[in-house]
N, C-alpha and C. Protein backbone atom coordinates (compact mmCIF):
# COMPACT_ATOMS: atom_id res chain seq x y z
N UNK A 1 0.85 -1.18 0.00
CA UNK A 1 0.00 0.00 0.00
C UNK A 1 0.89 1.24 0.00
N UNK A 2 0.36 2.28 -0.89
CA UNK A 2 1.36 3.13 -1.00
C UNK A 2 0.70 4.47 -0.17
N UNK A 3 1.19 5.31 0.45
CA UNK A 3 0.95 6.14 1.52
C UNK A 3 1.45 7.77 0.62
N UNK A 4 0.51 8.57 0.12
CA UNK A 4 0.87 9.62 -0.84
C UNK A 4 -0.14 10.68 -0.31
N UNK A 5 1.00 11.54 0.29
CA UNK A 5 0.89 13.19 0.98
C UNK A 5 0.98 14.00 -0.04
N UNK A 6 0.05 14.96 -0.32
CA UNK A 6 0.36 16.05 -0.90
C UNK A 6 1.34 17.17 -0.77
N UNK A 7 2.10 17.83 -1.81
CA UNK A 7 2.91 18.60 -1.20
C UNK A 7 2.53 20.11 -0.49
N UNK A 8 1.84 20.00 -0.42
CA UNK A 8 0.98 21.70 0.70
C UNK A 8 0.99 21.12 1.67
N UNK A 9 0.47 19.72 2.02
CA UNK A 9 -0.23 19.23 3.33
C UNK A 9 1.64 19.04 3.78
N UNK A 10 2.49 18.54 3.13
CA UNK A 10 3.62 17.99 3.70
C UNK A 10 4.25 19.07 4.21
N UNK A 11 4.63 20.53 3.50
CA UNK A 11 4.98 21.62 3.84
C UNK A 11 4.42 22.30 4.78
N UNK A 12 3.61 22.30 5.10
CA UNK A 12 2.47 22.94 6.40
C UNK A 12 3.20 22.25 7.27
N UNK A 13 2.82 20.79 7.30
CA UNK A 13 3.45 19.83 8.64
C UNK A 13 5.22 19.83 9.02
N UNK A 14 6.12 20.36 7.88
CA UNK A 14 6.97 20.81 7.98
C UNK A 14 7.67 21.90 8.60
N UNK A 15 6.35 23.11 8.37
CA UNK A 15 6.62 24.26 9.11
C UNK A 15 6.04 24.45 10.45
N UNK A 16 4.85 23.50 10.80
CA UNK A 16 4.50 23.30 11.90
C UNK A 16 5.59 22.81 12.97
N UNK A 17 6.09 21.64 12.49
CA UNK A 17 7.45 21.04 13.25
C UNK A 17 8.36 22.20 13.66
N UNK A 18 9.00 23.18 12.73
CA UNK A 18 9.51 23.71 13.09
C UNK A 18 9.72 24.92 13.84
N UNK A 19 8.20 25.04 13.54
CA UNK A 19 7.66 26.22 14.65
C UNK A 19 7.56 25.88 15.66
N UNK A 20 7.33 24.26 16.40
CA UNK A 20 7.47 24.31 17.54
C UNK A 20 8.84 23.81 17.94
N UNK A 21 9.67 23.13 16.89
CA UNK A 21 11.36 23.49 17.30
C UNK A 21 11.45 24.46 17.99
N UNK A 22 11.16 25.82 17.32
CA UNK A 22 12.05 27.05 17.10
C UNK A 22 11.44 27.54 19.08
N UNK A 23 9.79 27.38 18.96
CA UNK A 23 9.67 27.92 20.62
C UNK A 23 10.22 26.90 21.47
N UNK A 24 11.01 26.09 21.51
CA UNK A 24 11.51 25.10 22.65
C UNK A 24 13.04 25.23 22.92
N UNK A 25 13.73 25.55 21.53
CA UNK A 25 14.75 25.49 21.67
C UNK A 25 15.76 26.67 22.36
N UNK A 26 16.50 26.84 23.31
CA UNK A 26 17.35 27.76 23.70
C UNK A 26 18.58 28.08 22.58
N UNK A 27 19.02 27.25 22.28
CA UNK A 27 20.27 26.78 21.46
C UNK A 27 20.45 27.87 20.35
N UNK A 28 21.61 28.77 19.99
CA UNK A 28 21.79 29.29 19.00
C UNK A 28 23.51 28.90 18.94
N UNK A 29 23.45 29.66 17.28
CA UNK A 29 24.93 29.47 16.55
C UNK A 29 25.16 30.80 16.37
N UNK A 30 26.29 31.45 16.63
CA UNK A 30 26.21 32.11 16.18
C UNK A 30 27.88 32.36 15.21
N UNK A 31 27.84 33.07 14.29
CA UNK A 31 28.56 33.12 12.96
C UNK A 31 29.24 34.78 12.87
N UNK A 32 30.39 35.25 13.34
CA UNK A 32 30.64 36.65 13.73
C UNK A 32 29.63 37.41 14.52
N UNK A 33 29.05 38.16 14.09
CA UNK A 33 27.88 39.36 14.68
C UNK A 33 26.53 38.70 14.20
N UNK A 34 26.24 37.43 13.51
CA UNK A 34 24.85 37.11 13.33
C UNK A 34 24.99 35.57 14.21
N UNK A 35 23.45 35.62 14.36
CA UNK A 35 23.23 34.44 15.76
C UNK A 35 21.65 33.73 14.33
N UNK A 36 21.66 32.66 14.85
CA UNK A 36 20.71 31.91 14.60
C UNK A 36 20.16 30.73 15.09
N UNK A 37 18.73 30.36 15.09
CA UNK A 37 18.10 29.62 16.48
C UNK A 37 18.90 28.10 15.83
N UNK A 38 19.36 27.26 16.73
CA UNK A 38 19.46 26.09 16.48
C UNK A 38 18.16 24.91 16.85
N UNK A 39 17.57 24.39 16.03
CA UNK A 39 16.09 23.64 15.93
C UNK A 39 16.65 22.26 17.29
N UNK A 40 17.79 21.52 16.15
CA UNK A 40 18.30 20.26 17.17
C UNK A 40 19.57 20.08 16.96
N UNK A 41 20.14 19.53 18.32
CA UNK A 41 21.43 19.22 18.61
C UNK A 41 21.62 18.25 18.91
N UNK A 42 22.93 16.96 18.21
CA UNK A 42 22.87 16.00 18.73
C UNK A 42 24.78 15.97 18.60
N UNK A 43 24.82 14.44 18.65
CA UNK A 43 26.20 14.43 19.02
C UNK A 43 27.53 14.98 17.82
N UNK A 44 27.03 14.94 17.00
CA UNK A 44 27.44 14.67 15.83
C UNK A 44 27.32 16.21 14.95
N UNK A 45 26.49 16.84 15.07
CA UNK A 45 26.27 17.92 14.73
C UNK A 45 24.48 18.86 14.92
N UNK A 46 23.82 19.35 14.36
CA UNK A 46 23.04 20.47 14.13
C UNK A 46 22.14 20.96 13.43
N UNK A 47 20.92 21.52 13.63
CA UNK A 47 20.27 21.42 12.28
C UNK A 47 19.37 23.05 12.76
N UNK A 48 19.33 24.04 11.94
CA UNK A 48 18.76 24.91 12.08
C UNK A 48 17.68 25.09 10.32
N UNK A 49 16.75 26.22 10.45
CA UNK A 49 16.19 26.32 9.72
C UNK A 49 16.66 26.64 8.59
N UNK A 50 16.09 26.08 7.61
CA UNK A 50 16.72 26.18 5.76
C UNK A 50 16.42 27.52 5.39
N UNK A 51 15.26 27.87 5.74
CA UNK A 51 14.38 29.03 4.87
C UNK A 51 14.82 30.42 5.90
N UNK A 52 15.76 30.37 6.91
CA UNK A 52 15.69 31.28 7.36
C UNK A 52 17.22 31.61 7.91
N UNK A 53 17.96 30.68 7.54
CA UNK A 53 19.83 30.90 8.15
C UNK A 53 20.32 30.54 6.52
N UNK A 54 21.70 31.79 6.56
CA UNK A 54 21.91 31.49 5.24
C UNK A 54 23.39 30.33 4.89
N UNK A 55 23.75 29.73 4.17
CA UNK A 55 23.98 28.36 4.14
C UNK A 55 26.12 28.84 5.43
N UNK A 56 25.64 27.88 6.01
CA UNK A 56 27.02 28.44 7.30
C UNK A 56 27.84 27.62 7.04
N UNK A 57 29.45 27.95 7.27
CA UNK A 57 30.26 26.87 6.87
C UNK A 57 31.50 27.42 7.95
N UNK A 58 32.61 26.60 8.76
CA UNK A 58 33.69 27.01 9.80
C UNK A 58 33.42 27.21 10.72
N UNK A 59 34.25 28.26 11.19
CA UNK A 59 34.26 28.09 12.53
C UNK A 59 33.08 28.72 13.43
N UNK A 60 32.28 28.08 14.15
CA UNK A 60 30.94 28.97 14.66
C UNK A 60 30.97 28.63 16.13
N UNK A 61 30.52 29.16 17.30
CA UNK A 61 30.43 29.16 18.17
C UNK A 61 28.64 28.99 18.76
N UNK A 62 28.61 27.75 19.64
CA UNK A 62 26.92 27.62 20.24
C UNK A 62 26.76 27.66 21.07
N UNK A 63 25.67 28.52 21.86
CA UNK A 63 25.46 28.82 22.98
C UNK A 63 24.00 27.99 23.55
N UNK A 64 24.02 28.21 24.83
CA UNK A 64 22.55 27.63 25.21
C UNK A 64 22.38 29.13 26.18
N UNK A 65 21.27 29.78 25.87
CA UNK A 65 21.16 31.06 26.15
C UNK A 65 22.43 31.82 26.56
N UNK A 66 22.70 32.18 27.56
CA UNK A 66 23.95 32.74 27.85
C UNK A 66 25.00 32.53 27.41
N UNK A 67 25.02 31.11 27.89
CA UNK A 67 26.23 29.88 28.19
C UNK A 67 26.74 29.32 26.54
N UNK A 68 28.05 30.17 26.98
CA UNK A 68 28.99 29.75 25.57
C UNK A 68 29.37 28.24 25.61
N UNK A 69 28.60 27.30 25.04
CA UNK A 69 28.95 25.48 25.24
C UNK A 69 30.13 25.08 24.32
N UNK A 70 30.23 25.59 23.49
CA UNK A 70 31.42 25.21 22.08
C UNK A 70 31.57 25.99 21.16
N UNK A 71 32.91 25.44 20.72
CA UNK A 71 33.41 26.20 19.18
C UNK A 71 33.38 25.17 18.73
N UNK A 72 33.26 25.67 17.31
CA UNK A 72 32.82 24.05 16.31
C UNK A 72 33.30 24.73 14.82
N UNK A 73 33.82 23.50 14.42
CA UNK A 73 34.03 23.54 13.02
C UNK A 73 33.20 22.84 11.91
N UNK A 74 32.67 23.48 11.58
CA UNK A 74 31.59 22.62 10.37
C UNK A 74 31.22 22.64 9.38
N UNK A 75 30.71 21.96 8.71
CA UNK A 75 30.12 21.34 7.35
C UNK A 75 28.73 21.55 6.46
N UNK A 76 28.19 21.67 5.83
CA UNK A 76 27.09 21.85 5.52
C UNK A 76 26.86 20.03 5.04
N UNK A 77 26.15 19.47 5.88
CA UNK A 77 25.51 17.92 5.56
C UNK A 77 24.30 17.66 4.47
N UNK A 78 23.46 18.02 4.89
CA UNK A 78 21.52 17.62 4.07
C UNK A 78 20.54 18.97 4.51
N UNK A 79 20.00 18.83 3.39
CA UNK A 79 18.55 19.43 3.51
C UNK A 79 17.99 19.15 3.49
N UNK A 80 16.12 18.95 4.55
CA UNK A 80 15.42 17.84 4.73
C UNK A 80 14.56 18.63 5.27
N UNK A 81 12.90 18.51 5.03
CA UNK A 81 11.81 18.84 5.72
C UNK A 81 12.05 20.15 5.95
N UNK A 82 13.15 21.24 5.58
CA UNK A 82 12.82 22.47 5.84
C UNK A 82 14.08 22.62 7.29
N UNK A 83 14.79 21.62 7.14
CA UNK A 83 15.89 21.59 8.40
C UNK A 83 17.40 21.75 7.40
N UNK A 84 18.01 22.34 7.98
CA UNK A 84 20.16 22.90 7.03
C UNK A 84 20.30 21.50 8.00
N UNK A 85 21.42 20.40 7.79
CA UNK A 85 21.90 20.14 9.09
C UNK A 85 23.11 19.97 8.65
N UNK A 86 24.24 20.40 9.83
CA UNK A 86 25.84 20.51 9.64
C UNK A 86 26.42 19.44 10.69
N UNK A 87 27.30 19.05 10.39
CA UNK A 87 27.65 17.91 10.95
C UNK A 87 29.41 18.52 11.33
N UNK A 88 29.70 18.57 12.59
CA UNK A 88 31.36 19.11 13.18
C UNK A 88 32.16 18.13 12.76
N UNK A 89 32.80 18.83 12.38
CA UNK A 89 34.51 18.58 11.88
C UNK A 89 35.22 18.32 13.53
N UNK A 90 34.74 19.32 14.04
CA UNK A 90 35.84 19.61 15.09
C UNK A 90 34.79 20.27 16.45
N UNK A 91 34.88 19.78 17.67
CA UNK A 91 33.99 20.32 18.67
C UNK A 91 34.57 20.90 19.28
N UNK A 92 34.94 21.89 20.22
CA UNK A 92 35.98 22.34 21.61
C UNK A 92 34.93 22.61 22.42
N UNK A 93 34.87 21.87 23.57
CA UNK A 93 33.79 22.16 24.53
C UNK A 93 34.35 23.49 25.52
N UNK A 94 33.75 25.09 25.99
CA UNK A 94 34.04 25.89 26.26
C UNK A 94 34.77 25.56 27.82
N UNK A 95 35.31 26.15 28.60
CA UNK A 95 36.33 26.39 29.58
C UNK A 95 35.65 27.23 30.63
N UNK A 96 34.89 27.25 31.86
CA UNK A 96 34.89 28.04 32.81
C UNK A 96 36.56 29.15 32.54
N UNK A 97 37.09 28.39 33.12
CA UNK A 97 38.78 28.65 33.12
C UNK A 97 39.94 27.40 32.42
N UNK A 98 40.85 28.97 32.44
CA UNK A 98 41.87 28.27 31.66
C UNK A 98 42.65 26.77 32.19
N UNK A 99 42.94 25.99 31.36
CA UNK A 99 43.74 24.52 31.69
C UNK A 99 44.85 25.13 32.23
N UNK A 100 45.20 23.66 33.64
CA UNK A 100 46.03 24.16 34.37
C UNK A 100 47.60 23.64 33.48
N UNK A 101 48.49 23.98 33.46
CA UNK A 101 49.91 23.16 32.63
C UNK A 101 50.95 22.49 33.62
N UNK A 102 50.22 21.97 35.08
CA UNK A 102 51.00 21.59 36.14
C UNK A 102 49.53 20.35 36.64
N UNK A 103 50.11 19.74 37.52
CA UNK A 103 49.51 19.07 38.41
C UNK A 103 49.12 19.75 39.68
N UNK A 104 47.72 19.94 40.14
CA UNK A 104 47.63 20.05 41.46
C UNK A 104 47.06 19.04 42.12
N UNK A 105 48.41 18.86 43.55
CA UNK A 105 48.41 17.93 44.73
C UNK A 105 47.17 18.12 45.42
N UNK A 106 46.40 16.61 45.65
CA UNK A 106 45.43 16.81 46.15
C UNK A 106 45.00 17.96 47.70
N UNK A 107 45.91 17.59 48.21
CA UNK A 107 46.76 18.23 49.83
C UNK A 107 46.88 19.78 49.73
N UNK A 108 47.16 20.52 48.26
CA UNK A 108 47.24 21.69 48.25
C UNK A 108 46.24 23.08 49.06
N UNK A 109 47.05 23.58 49.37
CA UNK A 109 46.38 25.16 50.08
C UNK A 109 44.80 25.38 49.30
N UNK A 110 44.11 26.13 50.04
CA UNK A 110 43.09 26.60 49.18
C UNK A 110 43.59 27.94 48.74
N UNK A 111 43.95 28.59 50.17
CA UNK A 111 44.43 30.37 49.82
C UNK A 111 45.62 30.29 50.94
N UNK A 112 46.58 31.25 50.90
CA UNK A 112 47.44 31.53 51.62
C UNK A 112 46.97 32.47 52.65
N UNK A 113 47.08 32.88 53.87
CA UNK A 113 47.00 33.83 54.50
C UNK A 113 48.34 34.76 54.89
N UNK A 114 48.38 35.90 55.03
CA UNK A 114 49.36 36.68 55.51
C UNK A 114 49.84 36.71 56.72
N UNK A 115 51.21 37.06 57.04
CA UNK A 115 51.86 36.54 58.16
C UNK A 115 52.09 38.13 58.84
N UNK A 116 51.25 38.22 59.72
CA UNK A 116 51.40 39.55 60.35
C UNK A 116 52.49 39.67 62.20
């Protein structure tokens, strides 16, 4: 049995999906001075809207509202249902603070105090 959607009805249900992506998701990319909503995130890479981010490629940085999560290097993968999706080359998960280039001993000081 063959199962045949029209293409209005398929596009509606397309943009429906992604309209309720777009209100759930925190997640943006952003690309120098322009930001754009990210729909879904998985391990591998990303998928934001086709009809509305223009085609992104290198180095981009993603946030989850505030919170800078990664720099990423990426790809332009497939276009599908009205979804871009890019797939990382390269992830760097962001740093509170900088890596230490020593070992610290478990035993170590917290703070020094002054010797008066």
């Amino acid at each position: 049995m063959d199962n045949f959607v029209p293409k209005e009805i398929s596009d509606s249900l397309d943009a429906a999906r992604i309209a309720a992506l777009k209100k759930t998701s925190r997640l943006r990319v952003e690309v120098g001075t322009e930001s754009y909503r990210v729909l879904r995130m998985w391990r591998g890479g990303f998928a934001v809207e086709a009809a509305a981010t223009p085609r992104l490629r290198g180095l981009v940085d993603i946030y989850d509202g505030g919170k800078h999560l990664c720099q990423c290097l990426i790809v332009a993968a497939e276009e599908e249902g009205g979804e871009m999706r890019y797939d990382f080359k390269r992830s760097t998960a962001s740093a509170e603070s900088a890596a230490l280039d020593f070992e610290r001993a478990a035993d170590a000081p917290v703070a020094y105090l002054p010797l008066e």
